[in-house]
N, C-alpha and C. Protein backbone atom coordinates (compact mmCIF):
# COMPACT_ATOMS: atom_id res chain seq x y z
N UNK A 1 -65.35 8.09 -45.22
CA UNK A 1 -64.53 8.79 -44.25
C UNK A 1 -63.18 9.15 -44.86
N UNK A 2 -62.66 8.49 -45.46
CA UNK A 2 -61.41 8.85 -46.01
C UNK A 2 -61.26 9.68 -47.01
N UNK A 3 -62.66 9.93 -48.01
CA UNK A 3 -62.64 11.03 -48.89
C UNK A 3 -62.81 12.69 -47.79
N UNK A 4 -63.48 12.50 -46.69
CA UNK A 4 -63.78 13.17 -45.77
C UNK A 4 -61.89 13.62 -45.16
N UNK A 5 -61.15 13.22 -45.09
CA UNK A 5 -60.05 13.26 -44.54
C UNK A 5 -58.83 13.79 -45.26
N UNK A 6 -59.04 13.09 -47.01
CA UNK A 6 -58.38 13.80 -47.96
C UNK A 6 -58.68 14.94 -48.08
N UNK A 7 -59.89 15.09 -48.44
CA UNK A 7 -60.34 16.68 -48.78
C UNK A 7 -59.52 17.36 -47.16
N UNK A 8 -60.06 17.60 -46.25
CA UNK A 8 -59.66 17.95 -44.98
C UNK A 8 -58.46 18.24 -45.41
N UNK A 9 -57.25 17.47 -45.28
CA UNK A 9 -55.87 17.90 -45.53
C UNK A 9 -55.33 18.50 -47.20
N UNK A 10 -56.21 18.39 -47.47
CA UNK A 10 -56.14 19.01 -49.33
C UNK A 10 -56.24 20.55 -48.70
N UNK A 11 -57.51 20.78 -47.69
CA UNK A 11 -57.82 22.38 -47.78
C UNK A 11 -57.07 23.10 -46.51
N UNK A 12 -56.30 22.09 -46.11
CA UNK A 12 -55.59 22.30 -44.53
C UNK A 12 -54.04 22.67 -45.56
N UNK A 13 -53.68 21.80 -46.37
CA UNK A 13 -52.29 22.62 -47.27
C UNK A 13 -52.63 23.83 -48.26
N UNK A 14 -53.77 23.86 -48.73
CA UNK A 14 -53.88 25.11 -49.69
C UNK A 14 -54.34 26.07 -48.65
N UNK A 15 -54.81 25.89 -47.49
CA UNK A 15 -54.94 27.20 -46.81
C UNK A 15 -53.89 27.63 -45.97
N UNK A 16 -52.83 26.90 -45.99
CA UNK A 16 -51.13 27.50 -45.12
C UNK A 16 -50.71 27.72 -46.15
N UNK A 17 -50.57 27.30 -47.47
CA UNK A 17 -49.92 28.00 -48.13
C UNK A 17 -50.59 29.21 -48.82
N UNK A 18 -51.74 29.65 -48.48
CA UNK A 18 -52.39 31.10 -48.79
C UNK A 18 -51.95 31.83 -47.73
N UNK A 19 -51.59 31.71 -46.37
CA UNK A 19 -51.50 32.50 -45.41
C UNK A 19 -50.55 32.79 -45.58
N UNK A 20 -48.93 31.93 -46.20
CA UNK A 20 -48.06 32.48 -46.16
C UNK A 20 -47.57 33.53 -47.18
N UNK A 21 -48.47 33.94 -48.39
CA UNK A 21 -48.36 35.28 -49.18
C UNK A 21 -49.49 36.33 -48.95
N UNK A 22 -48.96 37.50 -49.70
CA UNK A 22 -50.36 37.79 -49.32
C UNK A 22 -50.89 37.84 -50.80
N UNK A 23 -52.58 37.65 -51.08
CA UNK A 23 -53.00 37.32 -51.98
C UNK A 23 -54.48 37.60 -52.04
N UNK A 24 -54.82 37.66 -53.22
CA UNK A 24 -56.19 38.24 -53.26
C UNK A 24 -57.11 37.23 -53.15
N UNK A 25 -58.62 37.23 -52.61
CA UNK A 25 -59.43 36.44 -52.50
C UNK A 25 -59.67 35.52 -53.40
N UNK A 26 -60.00 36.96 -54.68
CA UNK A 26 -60.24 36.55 -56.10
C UNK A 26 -59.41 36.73 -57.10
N UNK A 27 -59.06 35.82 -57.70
CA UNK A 27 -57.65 35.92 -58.45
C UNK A 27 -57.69 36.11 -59.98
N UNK A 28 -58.90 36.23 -60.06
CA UNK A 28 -59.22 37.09 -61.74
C UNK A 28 -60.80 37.80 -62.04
N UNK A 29 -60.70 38.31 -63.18
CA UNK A 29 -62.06 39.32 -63.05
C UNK A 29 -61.79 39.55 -64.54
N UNK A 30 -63.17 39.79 -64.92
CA UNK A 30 -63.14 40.51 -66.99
C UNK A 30 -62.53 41.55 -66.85
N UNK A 31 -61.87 41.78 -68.49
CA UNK A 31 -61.62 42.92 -68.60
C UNK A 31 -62.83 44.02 -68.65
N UNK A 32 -62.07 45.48 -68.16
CA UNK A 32 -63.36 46.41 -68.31
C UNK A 32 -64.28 46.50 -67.13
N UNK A 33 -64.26 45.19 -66.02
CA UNK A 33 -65.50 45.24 -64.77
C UNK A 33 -64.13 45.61 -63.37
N UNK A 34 -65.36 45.92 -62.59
CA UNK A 34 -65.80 46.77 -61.54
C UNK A 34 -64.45 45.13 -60.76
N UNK A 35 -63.65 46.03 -60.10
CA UNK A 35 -62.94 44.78 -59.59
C UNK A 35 -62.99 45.05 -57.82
N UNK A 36 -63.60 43.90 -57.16
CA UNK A 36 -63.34 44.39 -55.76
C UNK A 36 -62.29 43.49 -54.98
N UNK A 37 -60.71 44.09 -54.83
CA UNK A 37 -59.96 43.72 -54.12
C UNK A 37 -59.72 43.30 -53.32
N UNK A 38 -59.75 42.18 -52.90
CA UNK A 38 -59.37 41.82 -51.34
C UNK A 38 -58.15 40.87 -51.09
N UNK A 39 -57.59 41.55 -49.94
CA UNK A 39 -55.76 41.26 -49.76
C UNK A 39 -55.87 40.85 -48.41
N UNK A 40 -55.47 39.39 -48.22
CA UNK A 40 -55.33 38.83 -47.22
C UNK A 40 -53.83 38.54 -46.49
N UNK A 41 -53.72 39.50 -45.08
CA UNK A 41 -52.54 39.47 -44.40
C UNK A 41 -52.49 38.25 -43.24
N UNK A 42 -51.67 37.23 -43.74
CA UNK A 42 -51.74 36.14 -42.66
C UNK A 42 -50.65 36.10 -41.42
N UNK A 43 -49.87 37.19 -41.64
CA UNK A 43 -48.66 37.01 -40.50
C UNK A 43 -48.26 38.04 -40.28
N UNK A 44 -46.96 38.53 -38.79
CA UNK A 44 -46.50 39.55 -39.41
C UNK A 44 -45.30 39.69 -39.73
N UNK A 45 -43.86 40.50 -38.91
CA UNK A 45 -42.72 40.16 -39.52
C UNK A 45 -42.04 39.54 -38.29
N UNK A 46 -41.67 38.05 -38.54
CA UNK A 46 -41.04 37.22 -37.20
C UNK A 46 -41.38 37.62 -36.00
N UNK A 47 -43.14 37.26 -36.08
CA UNK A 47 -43.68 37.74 -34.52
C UNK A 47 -43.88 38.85 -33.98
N UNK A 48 -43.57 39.99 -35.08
CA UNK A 48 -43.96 41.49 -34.70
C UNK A 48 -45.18 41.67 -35.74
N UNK A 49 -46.33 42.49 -35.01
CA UNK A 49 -47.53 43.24 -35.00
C UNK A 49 -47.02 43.83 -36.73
N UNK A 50 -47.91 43.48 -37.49
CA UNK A 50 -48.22 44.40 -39.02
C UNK A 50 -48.81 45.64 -38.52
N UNK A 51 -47.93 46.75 -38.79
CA UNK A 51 -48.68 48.21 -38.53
C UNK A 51 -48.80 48.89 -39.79
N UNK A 52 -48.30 49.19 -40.75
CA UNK A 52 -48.41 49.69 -42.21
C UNK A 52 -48.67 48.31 -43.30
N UNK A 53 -49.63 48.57 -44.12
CA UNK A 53 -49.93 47.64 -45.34
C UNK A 53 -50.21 48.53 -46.63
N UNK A 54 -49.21 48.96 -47.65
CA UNK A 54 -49.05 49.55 -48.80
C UNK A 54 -49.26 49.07 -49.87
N UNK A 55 -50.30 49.73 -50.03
CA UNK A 55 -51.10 48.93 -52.11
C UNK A 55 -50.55 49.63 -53.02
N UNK A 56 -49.46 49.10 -54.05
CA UNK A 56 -49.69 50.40 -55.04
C UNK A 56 -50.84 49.64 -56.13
N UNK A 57 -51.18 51.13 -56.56
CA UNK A 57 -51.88 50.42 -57.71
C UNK A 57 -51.38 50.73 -59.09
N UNK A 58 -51.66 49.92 -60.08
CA UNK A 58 -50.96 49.82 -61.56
C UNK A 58 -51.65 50.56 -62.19
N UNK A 59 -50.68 50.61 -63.50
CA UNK A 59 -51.59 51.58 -64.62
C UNK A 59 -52.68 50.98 -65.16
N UNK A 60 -53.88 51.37 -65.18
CA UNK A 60 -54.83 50.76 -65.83
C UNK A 60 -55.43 50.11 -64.71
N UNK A 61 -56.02 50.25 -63.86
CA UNK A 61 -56.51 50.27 -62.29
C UNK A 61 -57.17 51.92 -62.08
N UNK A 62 -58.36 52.07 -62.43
CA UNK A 62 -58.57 53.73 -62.30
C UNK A 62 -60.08 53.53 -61.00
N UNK A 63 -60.41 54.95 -61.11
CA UNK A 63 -61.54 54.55 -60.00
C UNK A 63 -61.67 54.05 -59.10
N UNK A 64 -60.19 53.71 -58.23
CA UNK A 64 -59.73 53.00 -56.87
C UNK A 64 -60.41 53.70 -55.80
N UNK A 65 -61.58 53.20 -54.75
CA UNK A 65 -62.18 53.46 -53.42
C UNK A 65 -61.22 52.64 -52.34
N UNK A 66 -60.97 52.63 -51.66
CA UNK A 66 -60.62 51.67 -50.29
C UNK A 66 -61.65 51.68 -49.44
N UNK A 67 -61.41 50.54 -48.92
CA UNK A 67 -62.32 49.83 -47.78
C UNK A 67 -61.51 50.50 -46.29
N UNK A 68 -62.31 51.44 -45.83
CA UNK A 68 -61.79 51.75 -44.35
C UNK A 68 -61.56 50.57 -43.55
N UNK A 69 -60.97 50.32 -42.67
CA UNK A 69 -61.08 49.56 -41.54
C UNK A 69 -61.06 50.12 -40.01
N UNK A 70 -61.70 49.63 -39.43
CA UNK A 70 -61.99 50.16 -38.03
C UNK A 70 -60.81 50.20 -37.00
N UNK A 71 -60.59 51.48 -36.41
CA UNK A 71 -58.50 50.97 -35.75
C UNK A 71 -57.79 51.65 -36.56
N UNK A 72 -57.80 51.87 -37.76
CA UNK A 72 -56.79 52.00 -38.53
C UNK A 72 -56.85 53.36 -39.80
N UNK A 73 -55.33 54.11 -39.48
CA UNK A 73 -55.76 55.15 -40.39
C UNK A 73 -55.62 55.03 -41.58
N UNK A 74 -56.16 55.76 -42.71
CA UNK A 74 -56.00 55.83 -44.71
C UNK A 74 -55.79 56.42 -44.54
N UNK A 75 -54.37 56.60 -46.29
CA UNK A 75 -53.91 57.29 -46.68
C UNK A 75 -54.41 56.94 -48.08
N UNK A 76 -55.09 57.97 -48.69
CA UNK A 76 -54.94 58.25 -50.07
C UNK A 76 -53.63 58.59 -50.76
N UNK A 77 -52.96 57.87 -51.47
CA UNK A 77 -51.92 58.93 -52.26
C UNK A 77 -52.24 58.58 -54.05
N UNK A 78 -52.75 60.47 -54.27
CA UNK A 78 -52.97 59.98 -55.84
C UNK A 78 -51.93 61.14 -56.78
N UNK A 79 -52.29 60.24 -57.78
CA UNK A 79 -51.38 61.04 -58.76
C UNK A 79 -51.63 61.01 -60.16
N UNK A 80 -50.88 61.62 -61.55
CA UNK A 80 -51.33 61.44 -62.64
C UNK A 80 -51.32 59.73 -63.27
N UNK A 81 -51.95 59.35 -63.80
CA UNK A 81 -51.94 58.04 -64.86
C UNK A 81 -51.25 58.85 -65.91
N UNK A 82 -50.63 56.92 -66.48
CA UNK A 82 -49.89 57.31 -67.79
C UNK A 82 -50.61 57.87 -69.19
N UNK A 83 -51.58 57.33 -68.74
CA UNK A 83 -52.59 57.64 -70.08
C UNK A 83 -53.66 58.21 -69.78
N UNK A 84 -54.62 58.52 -70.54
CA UNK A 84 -56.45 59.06 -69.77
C UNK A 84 -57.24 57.56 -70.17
N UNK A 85 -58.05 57.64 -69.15
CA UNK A 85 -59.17 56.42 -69.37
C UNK A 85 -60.41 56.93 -69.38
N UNK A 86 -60.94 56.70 -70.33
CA UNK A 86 -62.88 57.13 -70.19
C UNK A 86 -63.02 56.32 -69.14
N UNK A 87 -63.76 56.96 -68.62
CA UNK A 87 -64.50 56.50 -67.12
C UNK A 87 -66.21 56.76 -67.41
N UNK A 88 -66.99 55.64 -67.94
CA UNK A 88 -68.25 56.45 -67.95
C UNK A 88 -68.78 57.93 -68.78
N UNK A 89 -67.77 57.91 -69.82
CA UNK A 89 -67.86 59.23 -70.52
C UNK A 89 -67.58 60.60 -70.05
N UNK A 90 -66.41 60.08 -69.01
CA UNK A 90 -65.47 61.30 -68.54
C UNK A 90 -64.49 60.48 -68.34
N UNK A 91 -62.98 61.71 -69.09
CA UNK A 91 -62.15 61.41 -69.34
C UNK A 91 -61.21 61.71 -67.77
N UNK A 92 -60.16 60.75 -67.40
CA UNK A 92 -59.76 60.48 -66.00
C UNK A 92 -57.97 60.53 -66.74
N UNK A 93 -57.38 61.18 -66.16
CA UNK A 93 -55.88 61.47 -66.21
C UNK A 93 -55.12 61.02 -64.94
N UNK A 94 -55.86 61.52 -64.02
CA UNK A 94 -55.61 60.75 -62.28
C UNK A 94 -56.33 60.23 -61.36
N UNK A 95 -55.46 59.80 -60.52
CA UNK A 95 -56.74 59.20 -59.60
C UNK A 95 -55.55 58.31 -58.44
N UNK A 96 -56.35 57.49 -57.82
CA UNK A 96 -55.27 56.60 -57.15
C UNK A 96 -53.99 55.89 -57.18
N UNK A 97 -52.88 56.12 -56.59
CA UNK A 97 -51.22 55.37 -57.13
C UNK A 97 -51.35 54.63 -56.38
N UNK A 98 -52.10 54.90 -54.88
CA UNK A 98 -51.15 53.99 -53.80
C UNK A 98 -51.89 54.10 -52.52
N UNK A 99 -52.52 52.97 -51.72
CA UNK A 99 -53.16 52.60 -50.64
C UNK A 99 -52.38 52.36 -49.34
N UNK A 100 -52.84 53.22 -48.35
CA UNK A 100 -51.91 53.40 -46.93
C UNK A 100 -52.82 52.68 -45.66
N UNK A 101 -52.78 51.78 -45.23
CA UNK A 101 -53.38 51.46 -44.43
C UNK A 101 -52.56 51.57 -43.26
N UNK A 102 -52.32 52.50 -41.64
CA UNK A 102 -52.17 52.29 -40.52
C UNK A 102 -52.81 51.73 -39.23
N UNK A 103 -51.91 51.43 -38.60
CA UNK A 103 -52.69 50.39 -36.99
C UNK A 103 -51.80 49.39 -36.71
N UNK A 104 -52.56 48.26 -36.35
CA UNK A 104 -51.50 47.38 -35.74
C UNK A 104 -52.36 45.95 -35.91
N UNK A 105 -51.64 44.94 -36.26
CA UNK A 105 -52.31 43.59 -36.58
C UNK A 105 -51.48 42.93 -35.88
N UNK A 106 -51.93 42.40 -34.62
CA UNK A 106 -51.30 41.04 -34.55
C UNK A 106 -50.82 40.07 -35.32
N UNK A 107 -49.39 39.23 -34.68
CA UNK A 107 -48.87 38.39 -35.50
C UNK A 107 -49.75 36.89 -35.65
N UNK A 108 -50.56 37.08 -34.60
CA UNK A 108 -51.29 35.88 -34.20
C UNK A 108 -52.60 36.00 -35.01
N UNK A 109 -53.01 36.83 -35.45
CA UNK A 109 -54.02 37.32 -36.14
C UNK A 109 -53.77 37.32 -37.82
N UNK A 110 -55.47 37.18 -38.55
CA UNK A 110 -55.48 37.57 -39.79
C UNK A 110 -56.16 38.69 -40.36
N UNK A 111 -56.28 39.17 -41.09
CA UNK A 111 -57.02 40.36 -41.46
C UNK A 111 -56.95 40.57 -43.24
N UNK A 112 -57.86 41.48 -43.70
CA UNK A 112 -58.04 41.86 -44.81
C UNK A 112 -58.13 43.40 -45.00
N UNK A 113 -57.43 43.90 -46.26
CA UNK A 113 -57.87 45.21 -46.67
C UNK A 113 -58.18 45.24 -48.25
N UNK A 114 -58.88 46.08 -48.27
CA UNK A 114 -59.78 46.09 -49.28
C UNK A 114 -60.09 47.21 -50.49
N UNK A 115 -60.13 47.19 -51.34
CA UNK A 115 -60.42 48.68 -52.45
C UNK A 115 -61.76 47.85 -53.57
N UNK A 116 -62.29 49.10 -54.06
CA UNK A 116 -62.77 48.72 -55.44
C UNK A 116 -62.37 49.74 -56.51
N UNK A 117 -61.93 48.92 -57.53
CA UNK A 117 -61.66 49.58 -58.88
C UNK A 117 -62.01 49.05 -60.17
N UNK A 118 -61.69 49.97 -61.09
CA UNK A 118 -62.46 49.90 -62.49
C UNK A 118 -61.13 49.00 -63.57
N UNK A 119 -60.98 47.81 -63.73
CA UNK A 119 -59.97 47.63 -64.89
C UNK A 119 -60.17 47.38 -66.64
N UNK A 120 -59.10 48.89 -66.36
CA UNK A 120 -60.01 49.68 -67.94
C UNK A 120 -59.29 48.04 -68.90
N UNK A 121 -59.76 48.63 -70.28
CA UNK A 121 -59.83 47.50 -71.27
C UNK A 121 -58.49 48.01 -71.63
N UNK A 122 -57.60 48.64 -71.30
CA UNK A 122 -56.19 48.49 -71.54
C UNK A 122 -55.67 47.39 -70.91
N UNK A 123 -56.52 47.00 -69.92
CA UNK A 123 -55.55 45.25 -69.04
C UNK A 123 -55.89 44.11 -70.15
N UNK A 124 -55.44 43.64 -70.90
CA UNK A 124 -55.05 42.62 -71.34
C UNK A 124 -55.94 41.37 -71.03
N UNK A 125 -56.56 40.66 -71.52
CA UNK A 125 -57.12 39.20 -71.33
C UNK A 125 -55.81 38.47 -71.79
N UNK A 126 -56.05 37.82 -70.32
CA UNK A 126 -54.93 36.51 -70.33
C UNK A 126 -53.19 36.77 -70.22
N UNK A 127 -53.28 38.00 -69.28
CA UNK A 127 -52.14 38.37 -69.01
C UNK A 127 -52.75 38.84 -66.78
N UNK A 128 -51.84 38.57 -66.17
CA UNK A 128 -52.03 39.07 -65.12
C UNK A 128 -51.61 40.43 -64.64
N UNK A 129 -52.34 41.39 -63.98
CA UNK A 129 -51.72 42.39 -63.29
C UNK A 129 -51.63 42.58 -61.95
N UNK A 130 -50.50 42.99 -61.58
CA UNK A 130 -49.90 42.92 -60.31
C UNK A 130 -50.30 44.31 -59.69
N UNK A 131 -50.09 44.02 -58.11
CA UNK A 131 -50.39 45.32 -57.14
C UNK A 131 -49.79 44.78 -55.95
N UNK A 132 -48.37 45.41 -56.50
CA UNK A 132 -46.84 45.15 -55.43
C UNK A 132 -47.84 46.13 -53.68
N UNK A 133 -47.31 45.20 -53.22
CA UNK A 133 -47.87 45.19 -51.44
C UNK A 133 -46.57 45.36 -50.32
N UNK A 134 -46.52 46.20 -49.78
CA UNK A 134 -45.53 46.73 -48.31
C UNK A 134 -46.24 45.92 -47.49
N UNK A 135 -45.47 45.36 -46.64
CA UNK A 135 -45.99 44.84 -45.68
C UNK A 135 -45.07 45.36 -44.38
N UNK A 136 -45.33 46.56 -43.74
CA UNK A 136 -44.47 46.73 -42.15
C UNK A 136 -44.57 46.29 -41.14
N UNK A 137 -43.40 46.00 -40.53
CA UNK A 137 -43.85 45.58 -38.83
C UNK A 137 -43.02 46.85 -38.19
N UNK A 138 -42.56 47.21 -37.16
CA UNK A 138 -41.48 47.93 -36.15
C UNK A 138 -39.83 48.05 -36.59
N UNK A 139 -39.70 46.70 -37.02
CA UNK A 139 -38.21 45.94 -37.00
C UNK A 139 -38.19 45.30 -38.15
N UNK A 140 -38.77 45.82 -39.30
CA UNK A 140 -38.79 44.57 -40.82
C UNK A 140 -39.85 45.10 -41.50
N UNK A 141 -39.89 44.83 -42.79
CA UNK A 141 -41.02 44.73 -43.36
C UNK A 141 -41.04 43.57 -44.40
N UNK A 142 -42.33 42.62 -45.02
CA UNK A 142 -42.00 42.05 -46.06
C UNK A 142 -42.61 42.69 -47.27
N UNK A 143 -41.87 42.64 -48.60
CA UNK A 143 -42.14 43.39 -50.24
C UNK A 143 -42.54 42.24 -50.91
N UNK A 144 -43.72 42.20 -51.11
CA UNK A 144 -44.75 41.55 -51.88
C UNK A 144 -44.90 42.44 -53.12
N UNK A 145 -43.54 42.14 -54.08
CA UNK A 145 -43.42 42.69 -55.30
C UNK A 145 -42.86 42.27 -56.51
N UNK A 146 -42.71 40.76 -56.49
CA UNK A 146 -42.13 40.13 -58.07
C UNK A 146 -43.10 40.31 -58.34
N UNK A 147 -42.65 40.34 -59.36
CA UNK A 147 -44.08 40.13 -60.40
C UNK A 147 -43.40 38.45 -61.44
N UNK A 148 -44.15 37.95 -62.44
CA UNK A 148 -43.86 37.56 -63.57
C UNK A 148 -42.58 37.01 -63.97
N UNK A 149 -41.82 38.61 -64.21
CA UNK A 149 -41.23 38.67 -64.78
C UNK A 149 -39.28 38.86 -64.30
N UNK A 150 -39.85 38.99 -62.83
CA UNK A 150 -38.93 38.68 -61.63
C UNK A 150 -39.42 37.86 -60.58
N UNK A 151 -39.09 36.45 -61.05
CA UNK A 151 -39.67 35.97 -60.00
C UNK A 151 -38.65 35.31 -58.82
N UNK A 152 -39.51 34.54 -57.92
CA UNK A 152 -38.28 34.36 -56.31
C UNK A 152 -37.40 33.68 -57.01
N UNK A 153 -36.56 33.38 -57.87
CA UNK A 153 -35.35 32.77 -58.40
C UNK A 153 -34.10 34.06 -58.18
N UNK A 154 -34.76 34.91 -58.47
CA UNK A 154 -33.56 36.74 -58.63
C UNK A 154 -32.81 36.60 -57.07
N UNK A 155 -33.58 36.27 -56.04
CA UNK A 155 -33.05 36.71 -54.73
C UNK A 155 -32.56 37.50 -54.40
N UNK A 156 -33.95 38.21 -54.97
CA UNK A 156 -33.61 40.32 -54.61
C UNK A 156 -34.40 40.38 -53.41
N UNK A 157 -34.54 39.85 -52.63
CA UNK A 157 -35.13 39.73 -51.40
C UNK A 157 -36.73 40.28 -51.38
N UNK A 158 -37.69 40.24 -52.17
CA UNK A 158 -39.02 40.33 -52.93
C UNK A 158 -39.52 38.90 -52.87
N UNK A 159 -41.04 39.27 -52.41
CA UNK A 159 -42.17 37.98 -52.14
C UNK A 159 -42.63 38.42 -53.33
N UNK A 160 -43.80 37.03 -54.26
CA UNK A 160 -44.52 37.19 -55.17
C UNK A 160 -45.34 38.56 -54.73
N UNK A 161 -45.47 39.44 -55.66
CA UNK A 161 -46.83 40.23 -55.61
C UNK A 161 -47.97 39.99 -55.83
N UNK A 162 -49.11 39.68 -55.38
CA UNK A 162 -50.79 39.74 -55.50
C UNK A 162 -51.00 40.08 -56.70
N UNK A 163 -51.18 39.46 -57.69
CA UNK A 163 -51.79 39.25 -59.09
C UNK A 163 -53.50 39.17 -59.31
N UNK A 164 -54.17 39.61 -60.11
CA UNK A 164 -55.50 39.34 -61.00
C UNK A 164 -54.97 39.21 -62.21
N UNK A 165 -55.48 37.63 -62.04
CA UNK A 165 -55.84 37.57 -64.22
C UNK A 165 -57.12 37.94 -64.92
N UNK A 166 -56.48 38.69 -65.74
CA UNK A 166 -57.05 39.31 -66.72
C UNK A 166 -58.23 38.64 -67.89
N UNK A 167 -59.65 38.01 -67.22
CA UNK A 167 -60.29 37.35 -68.29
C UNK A 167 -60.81 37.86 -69.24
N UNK A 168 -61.44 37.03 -70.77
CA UNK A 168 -62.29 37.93 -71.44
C UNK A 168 -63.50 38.17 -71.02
N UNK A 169 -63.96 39.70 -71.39
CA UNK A 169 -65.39 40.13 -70.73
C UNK A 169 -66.81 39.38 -71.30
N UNK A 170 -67.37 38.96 -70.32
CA UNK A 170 -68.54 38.62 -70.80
C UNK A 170 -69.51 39.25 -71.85
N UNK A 171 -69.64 39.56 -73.48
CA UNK A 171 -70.20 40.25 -73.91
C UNK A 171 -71.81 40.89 -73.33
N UNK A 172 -72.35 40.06 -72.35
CA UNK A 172 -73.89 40.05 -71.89
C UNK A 172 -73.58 40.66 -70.63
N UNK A 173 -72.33 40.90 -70.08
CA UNK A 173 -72.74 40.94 -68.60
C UNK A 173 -72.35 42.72 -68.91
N UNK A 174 -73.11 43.47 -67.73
CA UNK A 174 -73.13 44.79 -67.27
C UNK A 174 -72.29 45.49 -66.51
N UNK A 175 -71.20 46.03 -66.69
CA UNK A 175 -70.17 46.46 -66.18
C UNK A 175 -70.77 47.92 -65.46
């Protein structure tokens, strides 16, 4: 019973402290594979309804789909990449910058939004990449955008951003 009780409060603190950022399901993926995003919104801003949730996406993130959600309108916003990425033996210059999700989320409520993308072999094994997140309410929003290399020590008024680390690719597996 008591291993029954530890565990219990082991997954009762790692799951309040997941609700309070927002953060991806899966927190790494090979380089080069098919990555499917998922961003979990646990609150909103001091008791006001989340109505806008803003993905940007990074360089080297190509082939970005979003996951519709029901309620709520998309916004595509795309634009050029810094570089071209073979995609499948076509060469890709643009494509997705930035994910618009509208509607309204309760503060009392949780929810997820979602994309799939391609992370070309320019991402780095064993480095993380970030995908800085807007979070709006009416009266506030929170910026889910340190990264690394600014982190909550700056008190530039910025939440960690939603990171994937960057593993090495399985030579056998099928991208």
């Amino acid at each position: 019973m008591k291993t029954i009780t530890t565990t219990l409060a082991a997954v009762a603190l790692s799951s309040s402290a997941a609700f309070g950022h927002v953060a991806f399901e899966t927190p790494q993926a090979p380089q080069g594979s098919t990555y499917l995003g998922v961003l979990g919104i646990g609150h909103g801003c001091e008791g006001e309804p989340t109505v806008r949730v803003r993905v940007q996406i990074p360089e080297g993130v190509i082939a970005v789909k979003p996951v519709p959600k029901a309620g709520w309108d998309l916004e595509i916003i795309s634009g050029e990449y810094e570089n071209s990425y073979d995609y499948y033996g076509t060469a890709l210059s643009e494509g997705v910058k930035e994910l618009v999700w509208s509607g309204s989320l309760d503060d009392a409520h949780f929810d997820q939004f979602a994309f799939r993308g391609k992370l070309t072999d320019s991402l780095v094994a064993g480095e993380t990449v970030y995908f800085p997140v807007i979070q709006e309410c009416d009266n506030g929003s929170y910026s889910w955008v340190s990264t690394a290399e600014h982190s909550d020590n700056d008190h530039d008024g910025a939440d960690p951003a939603p990171g994937v680390l960057i593993i090495e690719a399985d030579p056998h597996a099928h991208h």
